[in-house]
C-alpha atoms as a PDB file:
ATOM      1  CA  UNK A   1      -8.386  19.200  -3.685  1.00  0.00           C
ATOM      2  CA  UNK A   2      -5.950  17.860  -6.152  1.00  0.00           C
ATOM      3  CA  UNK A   3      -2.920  19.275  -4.087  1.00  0.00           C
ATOM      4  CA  UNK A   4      -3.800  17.979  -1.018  1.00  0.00           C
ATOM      5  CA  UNK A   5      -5.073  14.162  -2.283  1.00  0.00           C
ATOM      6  CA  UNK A   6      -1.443  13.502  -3.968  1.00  0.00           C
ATOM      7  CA  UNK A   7       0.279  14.896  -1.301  1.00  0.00           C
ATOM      8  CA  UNK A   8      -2.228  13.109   1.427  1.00  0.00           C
ATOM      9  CA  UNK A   9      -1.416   9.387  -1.411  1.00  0.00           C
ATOM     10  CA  UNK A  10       2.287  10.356  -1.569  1.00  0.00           C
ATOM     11  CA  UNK A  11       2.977  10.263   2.242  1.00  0.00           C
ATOM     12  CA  UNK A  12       0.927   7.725   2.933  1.00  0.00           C
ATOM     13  CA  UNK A  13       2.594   5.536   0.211  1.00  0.00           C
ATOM     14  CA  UNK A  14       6.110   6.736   1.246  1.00  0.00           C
ATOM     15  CA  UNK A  15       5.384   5.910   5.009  1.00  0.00           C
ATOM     16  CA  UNK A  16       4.783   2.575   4.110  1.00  0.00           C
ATOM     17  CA  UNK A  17       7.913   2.315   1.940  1.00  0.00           C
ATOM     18  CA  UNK A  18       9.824   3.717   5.070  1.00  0.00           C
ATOM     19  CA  UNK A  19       8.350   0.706   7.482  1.00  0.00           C
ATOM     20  CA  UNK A  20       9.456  -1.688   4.739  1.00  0.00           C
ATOM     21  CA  UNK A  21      13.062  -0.236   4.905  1.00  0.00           C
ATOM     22  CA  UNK A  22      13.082  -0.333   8.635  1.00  0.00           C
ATOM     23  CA  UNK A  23      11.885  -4.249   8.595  1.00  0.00           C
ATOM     24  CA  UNK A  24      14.456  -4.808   6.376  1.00  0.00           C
ATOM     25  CA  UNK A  25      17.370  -2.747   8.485  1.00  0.00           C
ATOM     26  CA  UNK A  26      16.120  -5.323  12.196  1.00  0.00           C
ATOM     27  CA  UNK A  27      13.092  -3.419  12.753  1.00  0.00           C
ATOM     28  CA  UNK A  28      10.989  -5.675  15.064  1.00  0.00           C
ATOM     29  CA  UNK A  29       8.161  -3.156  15.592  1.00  0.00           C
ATOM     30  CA  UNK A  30       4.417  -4.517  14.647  1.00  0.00           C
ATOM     31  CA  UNK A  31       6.191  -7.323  11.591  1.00  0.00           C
ATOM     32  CA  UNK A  32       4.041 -10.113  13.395  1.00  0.00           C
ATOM     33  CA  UNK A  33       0.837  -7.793  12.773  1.00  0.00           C
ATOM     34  CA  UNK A  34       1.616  -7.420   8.614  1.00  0.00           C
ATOM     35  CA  UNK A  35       1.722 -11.458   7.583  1.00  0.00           C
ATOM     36  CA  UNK A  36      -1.365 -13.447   7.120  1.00  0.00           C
ATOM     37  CA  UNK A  37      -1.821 -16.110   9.664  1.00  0.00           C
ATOM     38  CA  UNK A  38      -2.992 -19.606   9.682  1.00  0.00           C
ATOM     39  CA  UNK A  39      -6.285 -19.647  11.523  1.00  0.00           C
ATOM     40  CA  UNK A  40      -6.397 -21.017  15.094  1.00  0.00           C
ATOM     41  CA  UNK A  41      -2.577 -20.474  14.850  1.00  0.00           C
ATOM     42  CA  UNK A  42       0.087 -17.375  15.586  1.00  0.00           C
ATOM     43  CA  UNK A  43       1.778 -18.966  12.245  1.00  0.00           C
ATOM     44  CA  UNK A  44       2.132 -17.311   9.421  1.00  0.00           C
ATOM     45  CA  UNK A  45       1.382 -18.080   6.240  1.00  0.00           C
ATOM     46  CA  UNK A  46       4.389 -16.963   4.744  1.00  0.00           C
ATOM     47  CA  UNK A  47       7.393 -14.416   5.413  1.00  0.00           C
ATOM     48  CA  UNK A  48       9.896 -12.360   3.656  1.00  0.00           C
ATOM     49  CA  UNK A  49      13.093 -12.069   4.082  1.00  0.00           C
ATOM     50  CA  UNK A  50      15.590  -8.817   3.643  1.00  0.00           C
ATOM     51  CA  UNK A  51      15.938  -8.616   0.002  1.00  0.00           C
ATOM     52  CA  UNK A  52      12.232  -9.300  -0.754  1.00  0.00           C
ATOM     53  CA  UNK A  53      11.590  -6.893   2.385  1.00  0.00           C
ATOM     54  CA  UNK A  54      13.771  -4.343   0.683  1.00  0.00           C
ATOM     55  CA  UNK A  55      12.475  -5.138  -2.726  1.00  0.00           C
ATOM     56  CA  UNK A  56       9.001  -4.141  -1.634  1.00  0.00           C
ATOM     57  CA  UNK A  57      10.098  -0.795   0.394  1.00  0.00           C
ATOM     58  CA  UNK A  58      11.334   0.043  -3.347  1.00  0.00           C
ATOM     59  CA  UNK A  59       8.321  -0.432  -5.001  1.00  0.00           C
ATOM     60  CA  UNK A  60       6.236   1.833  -2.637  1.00  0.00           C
ATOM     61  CA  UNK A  61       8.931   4.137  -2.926  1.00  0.00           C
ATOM     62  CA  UNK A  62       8.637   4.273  -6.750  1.00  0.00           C
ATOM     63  CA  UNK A  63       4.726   4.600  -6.126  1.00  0.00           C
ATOM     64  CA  UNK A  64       5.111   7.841  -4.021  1.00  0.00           C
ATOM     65  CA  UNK A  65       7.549   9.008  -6.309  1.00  0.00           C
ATOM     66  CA  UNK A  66       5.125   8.770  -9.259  1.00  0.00           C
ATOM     67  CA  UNK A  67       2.042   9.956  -7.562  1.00  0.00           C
ATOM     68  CA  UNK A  68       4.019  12.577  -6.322  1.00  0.00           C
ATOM     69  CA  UNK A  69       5.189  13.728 -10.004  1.00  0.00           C
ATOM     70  CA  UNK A  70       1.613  13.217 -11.133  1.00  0.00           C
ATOM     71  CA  UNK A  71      -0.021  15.128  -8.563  1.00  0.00           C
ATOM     72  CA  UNK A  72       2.545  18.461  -9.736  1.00  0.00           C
ATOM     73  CA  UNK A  73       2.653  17.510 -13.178  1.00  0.00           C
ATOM     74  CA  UNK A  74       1.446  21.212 -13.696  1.00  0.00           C
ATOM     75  CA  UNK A  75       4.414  22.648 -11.856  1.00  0.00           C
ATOM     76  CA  UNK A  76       6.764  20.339 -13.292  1.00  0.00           C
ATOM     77  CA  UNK A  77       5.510  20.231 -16.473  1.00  0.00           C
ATOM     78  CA  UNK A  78       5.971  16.556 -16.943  1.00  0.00           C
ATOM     79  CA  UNK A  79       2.564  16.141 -18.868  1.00  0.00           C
ATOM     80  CA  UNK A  80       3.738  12.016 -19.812  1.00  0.00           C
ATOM     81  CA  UNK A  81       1.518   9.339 -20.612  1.00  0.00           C
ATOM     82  CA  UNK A  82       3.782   6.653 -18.960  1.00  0.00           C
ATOM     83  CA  UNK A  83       2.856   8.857 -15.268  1.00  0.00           C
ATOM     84  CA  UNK A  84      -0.851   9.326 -16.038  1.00  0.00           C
ATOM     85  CA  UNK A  85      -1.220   5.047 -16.840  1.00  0.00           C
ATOM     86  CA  UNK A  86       1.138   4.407 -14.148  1.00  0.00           C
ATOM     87  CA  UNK A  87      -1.032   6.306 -11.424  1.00  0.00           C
ATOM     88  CA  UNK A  88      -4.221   4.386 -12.814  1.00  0.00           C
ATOM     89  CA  UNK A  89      -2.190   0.816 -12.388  1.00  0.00           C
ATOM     90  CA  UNK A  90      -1.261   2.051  -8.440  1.00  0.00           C
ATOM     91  CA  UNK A  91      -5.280   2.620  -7.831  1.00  0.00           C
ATOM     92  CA  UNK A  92      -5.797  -0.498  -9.291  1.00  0.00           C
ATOM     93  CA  UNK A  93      -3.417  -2.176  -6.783  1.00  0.00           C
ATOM     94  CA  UNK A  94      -4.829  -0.478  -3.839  1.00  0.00           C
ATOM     95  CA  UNK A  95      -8.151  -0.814  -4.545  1.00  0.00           C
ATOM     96  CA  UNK A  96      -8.090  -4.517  -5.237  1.00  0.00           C
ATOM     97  CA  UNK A  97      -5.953  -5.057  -1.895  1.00  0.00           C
ATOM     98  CA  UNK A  98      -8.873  -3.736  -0.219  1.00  0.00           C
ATOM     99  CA  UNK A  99     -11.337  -5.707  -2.194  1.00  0.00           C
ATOM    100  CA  UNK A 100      -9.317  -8.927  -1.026  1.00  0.00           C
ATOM    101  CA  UNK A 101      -8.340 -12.333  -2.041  1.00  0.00           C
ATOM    102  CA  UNK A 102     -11.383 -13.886  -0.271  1.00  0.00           C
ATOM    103  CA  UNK A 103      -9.390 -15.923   2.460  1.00  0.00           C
ATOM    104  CA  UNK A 104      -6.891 -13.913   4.348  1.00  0.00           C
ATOM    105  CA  UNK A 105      -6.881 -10.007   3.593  1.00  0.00           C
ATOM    106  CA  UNK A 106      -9.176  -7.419   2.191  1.00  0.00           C
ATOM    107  CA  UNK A 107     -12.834  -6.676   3.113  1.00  0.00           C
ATOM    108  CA  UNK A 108     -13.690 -10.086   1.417  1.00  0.00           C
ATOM    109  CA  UNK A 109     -11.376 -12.462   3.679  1.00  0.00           C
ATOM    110  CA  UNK A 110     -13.167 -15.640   5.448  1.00  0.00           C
ATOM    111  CA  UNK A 111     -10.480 -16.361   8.227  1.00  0.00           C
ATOM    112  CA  UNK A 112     -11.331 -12.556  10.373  1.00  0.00           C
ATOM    113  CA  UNK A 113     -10.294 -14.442  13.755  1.00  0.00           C
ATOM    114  CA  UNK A 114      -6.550 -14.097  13.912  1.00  0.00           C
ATOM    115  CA  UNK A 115      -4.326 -11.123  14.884  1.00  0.00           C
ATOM    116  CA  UNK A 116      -3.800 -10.195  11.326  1.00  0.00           C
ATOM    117  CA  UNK A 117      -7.558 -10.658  10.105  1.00  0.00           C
ATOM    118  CA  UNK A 118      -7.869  -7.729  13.363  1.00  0.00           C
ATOM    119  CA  UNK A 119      -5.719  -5.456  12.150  1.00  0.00           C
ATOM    120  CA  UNK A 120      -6.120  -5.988   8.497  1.00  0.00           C
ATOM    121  CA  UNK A 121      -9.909  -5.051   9.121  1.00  0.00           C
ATOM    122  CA  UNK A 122      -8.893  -2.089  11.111  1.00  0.00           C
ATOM    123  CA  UNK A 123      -5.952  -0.604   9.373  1.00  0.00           C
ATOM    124  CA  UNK A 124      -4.309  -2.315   6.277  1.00  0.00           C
ATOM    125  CA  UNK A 125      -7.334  -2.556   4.153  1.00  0.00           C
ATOM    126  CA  UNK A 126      -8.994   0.793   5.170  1.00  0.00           C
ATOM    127  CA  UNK A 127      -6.009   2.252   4.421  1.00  0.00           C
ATOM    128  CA  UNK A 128      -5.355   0.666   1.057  1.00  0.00           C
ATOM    129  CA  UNK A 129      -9.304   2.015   0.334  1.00  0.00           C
ATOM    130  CA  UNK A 130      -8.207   5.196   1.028  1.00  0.00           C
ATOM    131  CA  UNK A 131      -4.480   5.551  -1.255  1.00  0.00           C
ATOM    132  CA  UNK A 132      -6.846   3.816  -3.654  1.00  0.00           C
ATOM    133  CA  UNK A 133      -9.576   6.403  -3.793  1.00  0.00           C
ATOM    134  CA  UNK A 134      -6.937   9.348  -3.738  1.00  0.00           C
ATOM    135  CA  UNK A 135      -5.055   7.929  -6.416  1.00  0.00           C
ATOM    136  CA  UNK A 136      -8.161   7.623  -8.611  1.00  0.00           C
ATOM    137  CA  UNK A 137      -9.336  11.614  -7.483  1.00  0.00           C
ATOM    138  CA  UNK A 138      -5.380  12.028  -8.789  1.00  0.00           C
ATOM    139  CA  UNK A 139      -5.438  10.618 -11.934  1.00  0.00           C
ATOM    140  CA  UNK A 140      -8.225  11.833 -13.273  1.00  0.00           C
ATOM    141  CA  UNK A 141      -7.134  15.120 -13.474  1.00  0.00           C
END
């Protein structure tokens, strides 16, 4: 159960890392799906640009990487406190993306009538549920 949750968290994580780096290479593919809009509007709220693109990518890299080594800490041997808190702070982040910011994402957003809100309630914040919930299985063990 263990085995297959980190590895389930860790490719889940590191797809998203990969779409970052693509966005960040000229990928066009679904980027006016992933930015909050303004309601009534096809505007977004705000964008990134490469390096903060690329900056992100990194981060969700350095997630899989760490659930990763925590989910074969046994094989590894890498028993480390810094991994175990680290995992905890990573379910923390996905858990309160899904919760929301109580405007524009999560299951608590008010404005659910633009493009985003649509696939935010379908995808993004189901998704962030589940890494959440598989990181938590994860680290406590």
């Amino acid at each position: 159960m263990i085995i297959f949750s980190g590895i389930l968290a860790t490719m889940a994580i590191l797809a998203i890392s990969l779409i970052h780096f693509y966005w960040a290479l000229g990928g066009k593919k679904w980027a006016d799906r992933v930015f909050p809009q303004v309601e009534g509007t096809n505007k977004p709220v705000f964008t990134a640009g490469i390096w903060a693109t690329v900056f992100v990518a990194f981060i969700f890299l350095s997630f899989s990487f760490v659930v990763f080594l925590k989910t074969f800490e046994p094989f590894f041997r890498t028993d480390n406190l810094w991994i175990d808190r680290s995992v905890w702070l990573i379910s923390v982040l996905f858990l309160l993306r899904a919760i929301g910011d109580f405007k524009y994402v999560g299951f608590t957003k008010k404005i659910r009538s633009t493009i985003f809100a649509a696939y935010d309630t379908k995808v993004f914040t189901p998704l962030s549920l589940t890494i959440g919930l598989l990181t938590v299985v994860i680290a406590l063990f």
